[in-house]
C-alpha atoms as a PDB file:
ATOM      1  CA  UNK A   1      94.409 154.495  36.081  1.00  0.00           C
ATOM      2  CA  UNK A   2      92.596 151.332  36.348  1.00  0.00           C
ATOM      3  CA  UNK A   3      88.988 150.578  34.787  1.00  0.00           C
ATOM      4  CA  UNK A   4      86.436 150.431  36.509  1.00  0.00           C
ATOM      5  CA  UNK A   5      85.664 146.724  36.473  1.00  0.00           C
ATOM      6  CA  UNK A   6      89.069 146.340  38.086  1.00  0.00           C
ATOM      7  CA  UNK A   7      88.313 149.157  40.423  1.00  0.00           C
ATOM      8  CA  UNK A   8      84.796 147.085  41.683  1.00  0.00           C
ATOM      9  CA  UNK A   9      86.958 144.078  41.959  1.00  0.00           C
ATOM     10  CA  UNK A  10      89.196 145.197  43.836  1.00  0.00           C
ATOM     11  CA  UNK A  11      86.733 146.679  46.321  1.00  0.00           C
ATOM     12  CA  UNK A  12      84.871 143.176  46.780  1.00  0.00           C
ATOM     13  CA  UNK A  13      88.436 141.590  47.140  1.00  0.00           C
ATOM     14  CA  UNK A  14      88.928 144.073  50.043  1.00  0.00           C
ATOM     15  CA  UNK A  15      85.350 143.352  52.047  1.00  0.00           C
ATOM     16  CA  UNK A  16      86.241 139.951  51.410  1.00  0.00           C
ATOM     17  CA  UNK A  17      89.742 140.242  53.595  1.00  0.00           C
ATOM     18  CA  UNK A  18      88.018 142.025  56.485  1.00  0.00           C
ATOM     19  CA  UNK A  19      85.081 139.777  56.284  1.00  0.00           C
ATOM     20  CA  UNK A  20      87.041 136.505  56.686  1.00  0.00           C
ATOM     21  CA  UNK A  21      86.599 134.464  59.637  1.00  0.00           C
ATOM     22  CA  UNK A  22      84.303 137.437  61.203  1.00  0.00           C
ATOM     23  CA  UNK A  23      80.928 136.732  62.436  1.00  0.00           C
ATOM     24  CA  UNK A  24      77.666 138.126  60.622  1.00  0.00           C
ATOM     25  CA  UNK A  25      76.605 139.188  63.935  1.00  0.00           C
ATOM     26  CA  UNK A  26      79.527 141.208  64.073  1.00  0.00           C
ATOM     27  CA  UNK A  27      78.443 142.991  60.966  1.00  0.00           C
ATOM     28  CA  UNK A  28      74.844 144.272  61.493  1.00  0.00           C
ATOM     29  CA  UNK A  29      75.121 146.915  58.611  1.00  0.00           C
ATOM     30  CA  UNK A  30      76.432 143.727  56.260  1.00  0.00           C
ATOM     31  CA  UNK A  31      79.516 146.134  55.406  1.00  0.00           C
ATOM     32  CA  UNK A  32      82.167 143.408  54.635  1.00  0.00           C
ATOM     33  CA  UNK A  33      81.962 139.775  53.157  1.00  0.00           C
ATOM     34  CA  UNK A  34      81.882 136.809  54.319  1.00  0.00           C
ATOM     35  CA  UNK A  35      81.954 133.820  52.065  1.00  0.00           C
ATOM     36  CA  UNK A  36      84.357 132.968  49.084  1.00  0.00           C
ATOM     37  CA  UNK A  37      81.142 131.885  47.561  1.00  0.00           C
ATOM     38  CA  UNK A  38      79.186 135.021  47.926  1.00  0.00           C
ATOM     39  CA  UNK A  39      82.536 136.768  46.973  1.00  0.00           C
ATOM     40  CA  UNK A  40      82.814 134.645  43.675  1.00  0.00           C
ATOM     41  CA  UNK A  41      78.768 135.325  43.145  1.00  0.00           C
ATOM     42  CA  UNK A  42      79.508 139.359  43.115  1.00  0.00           C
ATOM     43  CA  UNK A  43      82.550 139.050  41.229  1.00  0.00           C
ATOM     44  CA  UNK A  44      80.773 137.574  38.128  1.00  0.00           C
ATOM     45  CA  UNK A  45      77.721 140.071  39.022  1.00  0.00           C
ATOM     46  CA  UNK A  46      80.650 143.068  38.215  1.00  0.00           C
ATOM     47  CA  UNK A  47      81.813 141.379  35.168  1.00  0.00           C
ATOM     48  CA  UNK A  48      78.464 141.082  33.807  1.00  0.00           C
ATOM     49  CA  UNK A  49      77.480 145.155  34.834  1.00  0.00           C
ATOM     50  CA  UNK A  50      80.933 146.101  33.086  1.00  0.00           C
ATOM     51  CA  UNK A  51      80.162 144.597  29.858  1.00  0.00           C
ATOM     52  CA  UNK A  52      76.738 146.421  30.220  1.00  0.00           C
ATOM     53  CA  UNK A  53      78.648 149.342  30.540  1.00  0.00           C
ATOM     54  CA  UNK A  54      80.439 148.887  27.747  1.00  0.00           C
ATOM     55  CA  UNK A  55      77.813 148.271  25.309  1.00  0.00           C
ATOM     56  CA  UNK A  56      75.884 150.946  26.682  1.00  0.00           C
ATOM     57  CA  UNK A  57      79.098 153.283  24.989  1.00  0.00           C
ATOM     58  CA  UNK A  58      80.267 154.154  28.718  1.00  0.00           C
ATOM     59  CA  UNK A  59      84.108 154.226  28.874  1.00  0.00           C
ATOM     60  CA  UNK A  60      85.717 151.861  30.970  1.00  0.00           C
ATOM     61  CA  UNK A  61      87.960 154.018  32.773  1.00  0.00           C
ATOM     62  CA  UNK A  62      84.587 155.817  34.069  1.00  0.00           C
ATOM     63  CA  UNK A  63      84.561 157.148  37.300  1.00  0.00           C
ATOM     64  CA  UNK A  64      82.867 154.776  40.125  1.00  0.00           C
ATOM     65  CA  UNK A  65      80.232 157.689  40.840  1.00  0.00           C
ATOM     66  CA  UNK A  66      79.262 157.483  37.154  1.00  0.00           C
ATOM     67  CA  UNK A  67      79.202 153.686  36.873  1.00  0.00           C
ATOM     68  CA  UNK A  68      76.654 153.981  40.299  1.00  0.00           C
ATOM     69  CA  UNK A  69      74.334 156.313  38.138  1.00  0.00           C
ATOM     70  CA  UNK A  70      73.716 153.797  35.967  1.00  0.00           C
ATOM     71  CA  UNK A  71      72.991 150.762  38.575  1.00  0.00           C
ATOM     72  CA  UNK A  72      69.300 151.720  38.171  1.00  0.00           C
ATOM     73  CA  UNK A  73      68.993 152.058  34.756  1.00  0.00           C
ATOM     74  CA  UNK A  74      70.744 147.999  34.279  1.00  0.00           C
ATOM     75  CA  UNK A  75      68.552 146.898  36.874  1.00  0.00           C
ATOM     76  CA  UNK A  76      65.690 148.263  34.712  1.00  0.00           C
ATOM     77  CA  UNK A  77      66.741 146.703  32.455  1.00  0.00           C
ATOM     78  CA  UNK A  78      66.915 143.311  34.049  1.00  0.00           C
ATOM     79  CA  UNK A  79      63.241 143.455  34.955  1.00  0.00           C
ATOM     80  CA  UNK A  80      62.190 144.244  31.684  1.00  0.00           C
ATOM     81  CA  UNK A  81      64.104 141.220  30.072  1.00  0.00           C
ATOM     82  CA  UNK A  82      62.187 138.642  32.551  1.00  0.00           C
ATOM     83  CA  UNK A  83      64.285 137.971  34.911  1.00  0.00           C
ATOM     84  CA  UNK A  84      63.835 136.374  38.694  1.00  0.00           C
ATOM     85  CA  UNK A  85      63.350 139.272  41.755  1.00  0.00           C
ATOM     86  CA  UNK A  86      66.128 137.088  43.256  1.00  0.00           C
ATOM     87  CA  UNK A  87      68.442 137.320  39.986  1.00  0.00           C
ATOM     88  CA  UNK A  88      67.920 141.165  40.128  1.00  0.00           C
ATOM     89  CA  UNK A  89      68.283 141.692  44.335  1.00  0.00           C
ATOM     90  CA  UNK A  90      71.713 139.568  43.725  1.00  0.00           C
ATOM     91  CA  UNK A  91      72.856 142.163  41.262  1.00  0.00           C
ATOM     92  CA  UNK A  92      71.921 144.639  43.281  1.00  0.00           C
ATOM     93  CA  UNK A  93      73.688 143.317  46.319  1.00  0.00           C
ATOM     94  CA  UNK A  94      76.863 142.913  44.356  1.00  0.00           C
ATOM     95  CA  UNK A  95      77.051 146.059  42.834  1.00  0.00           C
ATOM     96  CA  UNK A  96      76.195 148.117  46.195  1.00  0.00           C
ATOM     97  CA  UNK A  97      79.256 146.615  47.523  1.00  0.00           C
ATOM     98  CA  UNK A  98      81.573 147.340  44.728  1.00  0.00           C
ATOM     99  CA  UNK A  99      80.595 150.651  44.316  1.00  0.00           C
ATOM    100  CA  UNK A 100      80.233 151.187  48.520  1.00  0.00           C
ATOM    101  CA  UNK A 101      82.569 153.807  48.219  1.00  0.00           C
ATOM    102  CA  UNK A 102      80.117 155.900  46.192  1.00  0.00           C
ATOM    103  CA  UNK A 103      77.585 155.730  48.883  1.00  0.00           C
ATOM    104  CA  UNK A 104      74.741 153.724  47.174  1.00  0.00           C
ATOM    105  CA  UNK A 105      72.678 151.642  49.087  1.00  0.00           C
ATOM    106  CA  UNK A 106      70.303 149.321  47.984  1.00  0.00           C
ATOM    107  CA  UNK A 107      67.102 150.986  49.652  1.00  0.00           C
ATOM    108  CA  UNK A 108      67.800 154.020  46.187  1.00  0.00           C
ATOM    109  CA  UNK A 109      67.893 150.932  43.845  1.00  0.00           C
ATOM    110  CA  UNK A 110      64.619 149.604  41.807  1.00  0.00           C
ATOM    111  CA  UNK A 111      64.728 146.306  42.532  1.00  0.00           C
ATOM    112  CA  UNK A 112      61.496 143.729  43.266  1.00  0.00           C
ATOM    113  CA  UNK A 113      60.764 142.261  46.440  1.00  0.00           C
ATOM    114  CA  UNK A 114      62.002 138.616  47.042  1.00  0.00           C
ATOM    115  CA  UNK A 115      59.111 136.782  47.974  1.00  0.00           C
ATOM    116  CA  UNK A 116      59.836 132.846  48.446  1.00  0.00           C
ATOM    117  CA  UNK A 117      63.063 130.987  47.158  1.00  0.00           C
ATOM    118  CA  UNK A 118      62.123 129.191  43.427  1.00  0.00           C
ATOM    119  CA  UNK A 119      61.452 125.876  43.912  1.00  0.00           C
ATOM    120  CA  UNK A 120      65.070 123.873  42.641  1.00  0.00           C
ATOM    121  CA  UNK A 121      65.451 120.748  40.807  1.00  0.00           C
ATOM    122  CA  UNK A 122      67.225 119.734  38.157  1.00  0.00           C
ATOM    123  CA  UNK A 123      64.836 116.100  37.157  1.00  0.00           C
ATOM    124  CA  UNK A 124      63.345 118.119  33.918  1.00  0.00           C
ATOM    125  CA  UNK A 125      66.282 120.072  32.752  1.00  0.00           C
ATOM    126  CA  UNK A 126      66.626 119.396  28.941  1.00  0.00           C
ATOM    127  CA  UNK A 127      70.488 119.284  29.089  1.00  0.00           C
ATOM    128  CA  UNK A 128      70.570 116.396  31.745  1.00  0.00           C
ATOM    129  CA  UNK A 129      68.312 113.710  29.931  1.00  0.00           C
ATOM    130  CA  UNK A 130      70.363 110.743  29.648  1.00  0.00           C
ATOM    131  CA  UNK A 131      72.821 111.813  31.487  1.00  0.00           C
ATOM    132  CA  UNK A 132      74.981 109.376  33.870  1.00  0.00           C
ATOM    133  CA  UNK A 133      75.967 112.342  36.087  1.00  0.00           C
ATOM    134  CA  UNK A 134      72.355 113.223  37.382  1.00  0.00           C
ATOM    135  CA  UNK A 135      71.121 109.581  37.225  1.00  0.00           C
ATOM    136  CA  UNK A 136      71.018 108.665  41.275  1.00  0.00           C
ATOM    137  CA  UNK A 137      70.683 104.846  40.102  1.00  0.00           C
ATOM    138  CA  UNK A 138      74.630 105.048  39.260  1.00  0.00           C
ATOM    139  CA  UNK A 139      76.061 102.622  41.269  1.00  0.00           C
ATOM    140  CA  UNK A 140      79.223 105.554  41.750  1.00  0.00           C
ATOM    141  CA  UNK A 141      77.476 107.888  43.548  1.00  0.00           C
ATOM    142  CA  UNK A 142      75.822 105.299  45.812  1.00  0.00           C
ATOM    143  CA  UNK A 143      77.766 106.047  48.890  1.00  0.00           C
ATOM    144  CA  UNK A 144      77.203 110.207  48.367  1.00  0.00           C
ATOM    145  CA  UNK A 145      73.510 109.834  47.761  1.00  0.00           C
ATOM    146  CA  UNK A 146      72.915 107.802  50.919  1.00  0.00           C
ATOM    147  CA  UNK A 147      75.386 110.184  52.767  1.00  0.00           C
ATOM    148  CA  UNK A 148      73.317 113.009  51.885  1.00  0.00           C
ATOM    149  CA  UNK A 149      70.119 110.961  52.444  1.00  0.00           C
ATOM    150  CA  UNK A 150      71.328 110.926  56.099  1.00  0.00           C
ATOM    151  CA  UNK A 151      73.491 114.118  56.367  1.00  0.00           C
ATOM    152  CA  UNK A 152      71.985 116.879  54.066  1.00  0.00           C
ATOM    153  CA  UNK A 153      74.886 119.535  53.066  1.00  0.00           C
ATOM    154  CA  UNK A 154      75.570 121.472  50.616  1.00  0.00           C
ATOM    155  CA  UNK A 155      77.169 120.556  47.498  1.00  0.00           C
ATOM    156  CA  UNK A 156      80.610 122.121  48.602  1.00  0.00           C
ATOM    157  CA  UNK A 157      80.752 121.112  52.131  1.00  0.00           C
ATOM    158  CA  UNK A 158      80.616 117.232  50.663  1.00  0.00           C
ATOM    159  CA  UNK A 159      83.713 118.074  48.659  1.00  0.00           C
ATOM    160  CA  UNK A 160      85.366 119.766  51.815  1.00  0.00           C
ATOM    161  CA  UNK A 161      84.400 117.237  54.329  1.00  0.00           C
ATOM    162  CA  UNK A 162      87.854 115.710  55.940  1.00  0.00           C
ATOM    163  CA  UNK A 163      88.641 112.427  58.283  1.00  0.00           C
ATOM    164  CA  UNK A 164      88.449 115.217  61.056  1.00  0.00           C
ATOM    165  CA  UNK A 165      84.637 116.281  61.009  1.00  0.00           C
ATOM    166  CA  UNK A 166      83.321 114.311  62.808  1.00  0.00           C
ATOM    167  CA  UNK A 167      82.673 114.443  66.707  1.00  0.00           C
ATOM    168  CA  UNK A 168      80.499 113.893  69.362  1.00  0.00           C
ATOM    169  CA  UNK A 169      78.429 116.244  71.625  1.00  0.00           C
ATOM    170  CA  UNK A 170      76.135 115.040  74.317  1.00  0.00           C
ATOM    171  CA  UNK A 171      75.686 111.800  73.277  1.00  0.00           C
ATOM    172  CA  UNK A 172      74.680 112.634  70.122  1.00  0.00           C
ATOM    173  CA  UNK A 173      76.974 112.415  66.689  1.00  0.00           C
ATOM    174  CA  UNK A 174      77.922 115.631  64.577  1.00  0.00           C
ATOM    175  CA  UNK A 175      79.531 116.003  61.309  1.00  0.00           C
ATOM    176  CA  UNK A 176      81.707 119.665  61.570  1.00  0.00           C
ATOM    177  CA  UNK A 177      81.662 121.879  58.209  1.00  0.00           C
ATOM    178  CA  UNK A 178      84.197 124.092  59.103  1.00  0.00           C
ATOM    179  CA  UNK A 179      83.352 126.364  56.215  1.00  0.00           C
ATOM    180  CA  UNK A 180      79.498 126.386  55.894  1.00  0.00           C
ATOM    181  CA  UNK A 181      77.336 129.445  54.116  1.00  0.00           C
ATOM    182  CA  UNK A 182      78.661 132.440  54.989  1.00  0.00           C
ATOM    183  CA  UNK A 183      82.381 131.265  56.163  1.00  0.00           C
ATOM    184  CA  UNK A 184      80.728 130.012  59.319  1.00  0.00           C
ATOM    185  CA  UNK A 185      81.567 126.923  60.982  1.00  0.00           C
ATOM    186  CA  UNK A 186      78.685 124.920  61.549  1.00  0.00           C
ATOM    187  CA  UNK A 187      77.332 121.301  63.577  1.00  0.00           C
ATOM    188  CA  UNK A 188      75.198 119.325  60.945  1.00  0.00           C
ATOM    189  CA  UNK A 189      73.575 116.925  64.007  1.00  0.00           C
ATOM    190  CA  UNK A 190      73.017 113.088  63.031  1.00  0.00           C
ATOM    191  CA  UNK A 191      69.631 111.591  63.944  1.00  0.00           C
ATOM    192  CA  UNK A 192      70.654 108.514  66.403  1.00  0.00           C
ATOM    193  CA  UNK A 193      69.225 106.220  63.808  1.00  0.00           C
ATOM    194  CA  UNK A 194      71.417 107.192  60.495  1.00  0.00           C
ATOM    195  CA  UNK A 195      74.626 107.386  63.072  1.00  0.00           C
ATOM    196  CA  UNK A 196      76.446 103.745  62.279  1.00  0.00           C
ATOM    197  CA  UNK A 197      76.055 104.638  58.622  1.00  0.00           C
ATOM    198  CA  UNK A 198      77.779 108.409  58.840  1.00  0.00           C
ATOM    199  CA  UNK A 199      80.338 107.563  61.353  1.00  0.00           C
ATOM    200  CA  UNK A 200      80.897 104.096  58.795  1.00  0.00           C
ATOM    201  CA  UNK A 201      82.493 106.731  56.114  1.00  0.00           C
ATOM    202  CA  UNK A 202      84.763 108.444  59.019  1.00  0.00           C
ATOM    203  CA  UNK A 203      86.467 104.926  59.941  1.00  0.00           C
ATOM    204  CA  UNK A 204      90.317 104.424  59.263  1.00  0.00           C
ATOM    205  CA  UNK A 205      90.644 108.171  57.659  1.00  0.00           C
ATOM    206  CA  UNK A 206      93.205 110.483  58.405  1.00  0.00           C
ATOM    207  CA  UNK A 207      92.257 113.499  59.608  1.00  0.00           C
ATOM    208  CA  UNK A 208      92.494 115.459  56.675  1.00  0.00           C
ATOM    209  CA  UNK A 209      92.073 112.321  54.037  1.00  0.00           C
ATOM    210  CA  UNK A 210      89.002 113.342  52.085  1.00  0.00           C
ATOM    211  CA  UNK A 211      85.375 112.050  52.753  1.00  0.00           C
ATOM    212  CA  UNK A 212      84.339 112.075  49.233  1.00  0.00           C
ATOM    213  CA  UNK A 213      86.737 111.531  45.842  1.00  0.00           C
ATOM    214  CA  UNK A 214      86.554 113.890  43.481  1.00  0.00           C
ATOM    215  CA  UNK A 215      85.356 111.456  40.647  1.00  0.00           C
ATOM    216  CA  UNK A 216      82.044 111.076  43.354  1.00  0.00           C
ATOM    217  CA  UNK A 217      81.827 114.907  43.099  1.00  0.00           C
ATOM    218  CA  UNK A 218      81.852 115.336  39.954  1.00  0.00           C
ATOM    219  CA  UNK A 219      78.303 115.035  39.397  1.00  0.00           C
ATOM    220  CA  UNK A 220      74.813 116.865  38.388  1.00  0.00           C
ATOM    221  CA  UNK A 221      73.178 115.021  40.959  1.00  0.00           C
ATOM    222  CA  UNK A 222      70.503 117.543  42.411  1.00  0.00           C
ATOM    223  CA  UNK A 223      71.891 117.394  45.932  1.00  0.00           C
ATOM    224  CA  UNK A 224      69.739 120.273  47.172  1.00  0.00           C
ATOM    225  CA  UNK A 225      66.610 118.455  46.686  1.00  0.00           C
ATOM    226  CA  UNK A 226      68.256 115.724  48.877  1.00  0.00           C
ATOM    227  CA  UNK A 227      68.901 118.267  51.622  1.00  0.00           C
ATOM    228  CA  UNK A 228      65.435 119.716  51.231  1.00  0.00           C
ATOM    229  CA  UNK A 229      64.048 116.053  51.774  1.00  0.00           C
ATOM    230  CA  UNK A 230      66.349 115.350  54.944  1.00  0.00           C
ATOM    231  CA  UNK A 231      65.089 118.225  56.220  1.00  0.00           C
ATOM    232  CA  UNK A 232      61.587 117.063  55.804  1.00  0.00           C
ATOM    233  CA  UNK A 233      62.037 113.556  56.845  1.00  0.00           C
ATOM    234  CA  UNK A 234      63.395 115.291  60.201  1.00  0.00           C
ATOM    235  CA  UNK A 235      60.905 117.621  61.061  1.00  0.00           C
ATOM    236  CA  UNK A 236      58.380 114.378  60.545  1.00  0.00           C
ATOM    237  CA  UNK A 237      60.707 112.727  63.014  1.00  0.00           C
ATOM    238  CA  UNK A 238      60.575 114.799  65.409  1.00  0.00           C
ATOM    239  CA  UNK A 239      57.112 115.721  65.589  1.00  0.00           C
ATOM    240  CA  UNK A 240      56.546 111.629  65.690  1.00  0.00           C
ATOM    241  CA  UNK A 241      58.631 111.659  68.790  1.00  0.00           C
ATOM    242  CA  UNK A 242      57.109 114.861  70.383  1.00  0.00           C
ATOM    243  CA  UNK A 243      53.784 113.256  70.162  1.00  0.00           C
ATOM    244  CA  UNK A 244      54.927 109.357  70.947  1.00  0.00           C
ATOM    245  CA  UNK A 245      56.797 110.931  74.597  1.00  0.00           C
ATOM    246  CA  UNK A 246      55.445 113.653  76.389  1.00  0.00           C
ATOM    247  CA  UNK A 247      58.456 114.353  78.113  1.00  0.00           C
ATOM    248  CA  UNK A 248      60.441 114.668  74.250  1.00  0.00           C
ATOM    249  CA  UNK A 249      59.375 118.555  73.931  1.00  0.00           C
ATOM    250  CA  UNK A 250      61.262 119.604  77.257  1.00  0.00           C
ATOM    251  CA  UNK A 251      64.834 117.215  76.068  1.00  0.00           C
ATOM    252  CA  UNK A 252      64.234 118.809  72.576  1.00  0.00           C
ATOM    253  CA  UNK A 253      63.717 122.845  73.876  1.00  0.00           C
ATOM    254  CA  UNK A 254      66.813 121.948  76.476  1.00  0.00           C
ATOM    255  CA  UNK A 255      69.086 120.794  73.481  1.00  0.00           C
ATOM    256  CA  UNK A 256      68.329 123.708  71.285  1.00  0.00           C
ATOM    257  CA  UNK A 257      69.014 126.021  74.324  1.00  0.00           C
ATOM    258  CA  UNK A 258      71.988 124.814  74.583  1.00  0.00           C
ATOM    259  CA  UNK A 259      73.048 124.803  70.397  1.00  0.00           C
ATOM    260  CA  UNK A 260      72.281 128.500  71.128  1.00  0.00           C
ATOM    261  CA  UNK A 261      74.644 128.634  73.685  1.00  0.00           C
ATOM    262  CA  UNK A 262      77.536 126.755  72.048  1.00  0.00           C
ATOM    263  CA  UNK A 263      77.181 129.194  68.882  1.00  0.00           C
ATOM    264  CA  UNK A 264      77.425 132.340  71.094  1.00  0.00           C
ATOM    265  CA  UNK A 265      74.155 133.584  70.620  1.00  0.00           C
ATOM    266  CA  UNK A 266      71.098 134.036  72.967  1.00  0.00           C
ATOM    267  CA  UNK A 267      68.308 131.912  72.162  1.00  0.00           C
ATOM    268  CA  UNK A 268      65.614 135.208  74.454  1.00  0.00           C
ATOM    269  CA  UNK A 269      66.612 136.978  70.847  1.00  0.00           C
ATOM    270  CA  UNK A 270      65.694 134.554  68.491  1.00  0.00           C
ATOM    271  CA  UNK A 271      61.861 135.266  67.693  1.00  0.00           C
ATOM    272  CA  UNK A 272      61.112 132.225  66.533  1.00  0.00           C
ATOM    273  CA  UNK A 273      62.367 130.746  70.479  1.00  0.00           C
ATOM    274  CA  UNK A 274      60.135 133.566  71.688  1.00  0.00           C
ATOM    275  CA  UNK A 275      57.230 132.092  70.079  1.00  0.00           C
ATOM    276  CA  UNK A 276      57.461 128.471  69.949  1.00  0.00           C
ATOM    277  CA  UNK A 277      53.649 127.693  71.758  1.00  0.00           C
ATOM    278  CA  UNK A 278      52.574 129.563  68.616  1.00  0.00           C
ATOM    279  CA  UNK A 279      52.457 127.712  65.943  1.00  0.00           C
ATOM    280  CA  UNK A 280      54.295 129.125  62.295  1.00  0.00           C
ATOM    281  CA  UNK A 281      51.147 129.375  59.708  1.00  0.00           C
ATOM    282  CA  UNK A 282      52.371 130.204  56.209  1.00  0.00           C
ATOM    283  CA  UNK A 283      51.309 133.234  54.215  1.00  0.00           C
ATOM    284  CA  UNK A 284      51.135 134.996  50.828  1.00  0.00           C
ATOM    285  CA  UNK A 285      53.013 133.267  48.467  1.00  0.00           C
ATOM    286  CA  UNK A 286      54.322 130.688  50.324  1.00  0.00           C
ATOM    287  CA  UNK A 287      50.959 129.448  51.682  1.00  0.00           C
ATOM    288  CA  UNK A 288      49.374 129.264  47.946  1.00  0.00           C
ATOM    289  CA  UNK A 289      52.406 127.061  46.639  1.00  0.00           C
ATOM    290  CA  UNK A 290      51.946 124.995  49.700  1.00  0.00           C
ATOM    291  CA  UNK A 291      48.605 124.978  48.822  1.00  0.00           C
ATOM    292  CA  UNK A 292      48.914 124.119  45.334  1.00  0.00           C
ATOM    293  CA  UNK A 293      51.469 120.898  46.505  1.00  0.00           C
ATOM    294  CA  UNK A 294      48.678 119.665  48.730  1.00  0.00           C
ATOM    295  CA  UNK A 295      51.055 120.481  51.452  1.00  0.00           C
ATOM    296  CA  UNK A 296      50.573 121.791  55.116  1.00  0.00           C
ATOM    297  CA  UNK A 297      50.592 125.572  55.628  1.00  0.00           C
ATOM    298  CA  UNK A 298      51.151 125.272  59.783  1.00  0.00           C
ATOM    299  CA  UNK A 299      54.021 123.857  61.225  1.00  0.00           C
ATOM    300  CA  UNK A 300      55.035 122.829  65.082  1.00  0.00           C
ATOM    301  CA  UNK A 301      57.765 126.045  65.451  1.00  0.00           C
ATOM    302  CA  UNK A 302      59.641 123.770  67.917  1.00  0.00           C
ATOM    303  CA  UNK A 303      60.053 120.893  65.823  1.00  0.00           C
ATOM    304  CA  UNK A 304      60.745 123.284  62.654  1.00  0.00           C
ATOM    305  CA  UNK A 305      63.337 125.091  65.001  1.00  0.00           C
ATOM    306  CA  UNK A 306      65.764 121.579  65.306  1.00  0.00           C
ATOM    307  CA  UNK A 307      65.504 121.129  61.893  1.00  0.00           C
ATOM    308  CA  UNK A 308      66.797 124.553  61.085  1.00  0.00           C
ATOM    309  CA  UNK A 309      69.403 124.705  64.004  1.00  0.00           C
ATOM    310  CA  UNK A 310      70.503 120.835  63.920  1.00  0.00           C
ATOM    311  CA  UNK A 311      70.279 120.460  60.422  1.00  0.00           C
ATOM    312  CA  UNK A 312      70.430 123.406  58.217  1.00  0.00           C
ATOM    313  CA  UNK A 313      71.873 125.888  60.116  1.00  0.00           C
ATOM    314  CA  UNK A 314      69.670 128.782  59.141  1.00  0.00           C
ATOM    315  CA  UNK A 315      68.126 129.300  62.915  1.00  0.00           C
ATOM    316  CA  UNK A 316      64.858 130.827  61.949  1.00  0.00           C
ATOM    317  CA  UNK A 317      61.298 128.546  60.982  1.00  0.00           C
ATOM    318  CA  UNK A 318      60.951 131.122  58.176  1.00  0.00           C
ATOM    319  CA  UNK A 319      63.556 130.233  56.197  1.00  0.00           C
ATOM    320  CA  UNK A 320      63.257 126.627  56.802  1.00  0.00           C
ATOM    321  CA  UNK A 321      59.786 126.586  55.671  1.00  0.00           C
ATOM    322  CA  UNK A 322      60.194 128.880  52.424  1.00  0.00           C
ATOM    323  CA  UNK A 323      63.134 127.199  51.025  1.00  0.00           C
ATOM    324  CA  UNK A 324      62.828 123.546  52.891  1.00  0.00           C
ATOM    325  CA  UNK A 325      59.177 122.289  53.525  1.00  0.00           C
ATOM    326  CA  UNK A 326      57.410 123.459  49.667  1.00  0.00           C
END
């Protein structure tokens, strides 16, 4: 009979098969998962509840309905030791789909409400002072800091980036992750300005020679905050040409239309599209750590809206704004 941290593992291995390659919209009750990322994020969330467990004097070869008893009781006790709402909703997450078979769901679980991602950065970390690897003066990460500067992925999708992902739509130069957040494939859009330089580090590859070494990788480089500050540089952009040519909002709400359309979904659903004469004025949290920054608190939702479909490939202002603009 196997334990019951194989048992949970074994469960997230399974969601993980039928999730592969399947659309979130084609999962509206988030049954299955997606990403080998999320999927390695749960996996380490079971570890730690099993040797929880196990101090706690509960048997390892406990049944799952008795391990899901005691999911409040460790997420308790995660409050009460300090830690983040989103460090506790993660656990949570993870442990309602290894234990899915019992029937818990996370609406029975004490956990906080997420308000506003933590701001990221990685400049005043204690373990990273003189340290090469996070300096972004090193002459060996030049070419993936002004990649980024221009491109802004994720840490991962840099690594997986081939001669092959690259392509052109409209007139207008994409770099393809095949493999972005979530499993999905997704079209990180190059302004027409940073073009030469991306499609620069594309010339004479093969298609599946690798953008990026691994020695260029290998790196503490806080490559998030460089994708936060693309994303900001873009949204300035395109406001600056919204206001510069009238005629720049109608090309701009035509092109987004039409992302909509090549990612199978209908922009009449998106709220956000539904809205965009309004404009998106933060609240709560958000608005008093904008506040705090000295930064705006209302955004143009249509120029917010290319940033997050073009470049981030979230598709809603909200997100973009929380986790992008503080």
């Amino acid at each position: 009979m196997a334990n019951i941290r194989h048992k949970m593992q074994s469960t997230l291995h399974d969601l993980y098969r039928q999730g592969y390659g399947m659309k979130k919209k084609s999962d509206p009750t988030h049954q299955y998962v997606h990403s080998r990322v999320t999927l390695q994020t749960y996996l380490a969330e079971v570890d730690r509840f099993s040797k929880w467990l196990k101090d706690q004097g509960i048997k390892m070869r406990c049944s799952e309905q008795e391990a899901a008893e005691q999911v409040p009781r460790y997420l308790q006790g995660m409050a009460q030791a300090g830690k983040s709402p989103s460090t506790i909703h993660t656990a949570a997450a993870a442990l309602v789909k290894a234990l899915s078979r019992t029937g818990l769901v996370m609406a029975d679980l004490p956990h906080p409400r997420r308000t506003h991602a933590p701001r990221k950065g990685r400049a005043a970390a204690p373990s990273l002072r003189r340290r090469s690897d996070a300096d972004e003066s090193n002459p060996r990460y030049k070419r993936l800091i002004d990649f980024a500067q221009a491109v802004g992925l994720r840490r991962d999708e840099y690594r997986n980036l081939r001669g092959r992902n690259l392509t052109h739509i409209d007139g207008h130069t994409y770099v393809i992750v095949e493999r972005g957040k979530g499993g999905k494939m997704q079209y990180q859009r190059i302004d027409d300005v940073d073009a030469p330089l991306v499609e620069s580090y594309f010339a004479g590859l093969g298609p599946d020679d690798p953008v990026f070494l691994p020695t260029e990788m290998k790196n503490k480089i806080n490559l998030h905050r460089l994708r936060r500050d693309h994303a900001q540089a873009m949204y300035r952009r395109y406001l600056a040409r919204m206001e510069d040519d009238p005629a720049y909002q109608g090309q701009l709400l035509r092109e987004i239309k039409e992302a909509f359309r090549r990612a199978g979904q209908d922009w009449r659903r998106n709220p956000d599209m539904r809205r965009l004469a309004t404009p998106y004025v933060c609240r709560g949290c958000v608005r008093e750590s904008l506040d705090k920054a000295g930064r705006a608190v209302s955004y143009d939702r249509l120029a917010l809206m290319a940033v997050s479909v073009f470049h981030l490939a979230h598709w809603r202002a909200e997100v973009t704004v929380k986790n992008y603009m503080q």
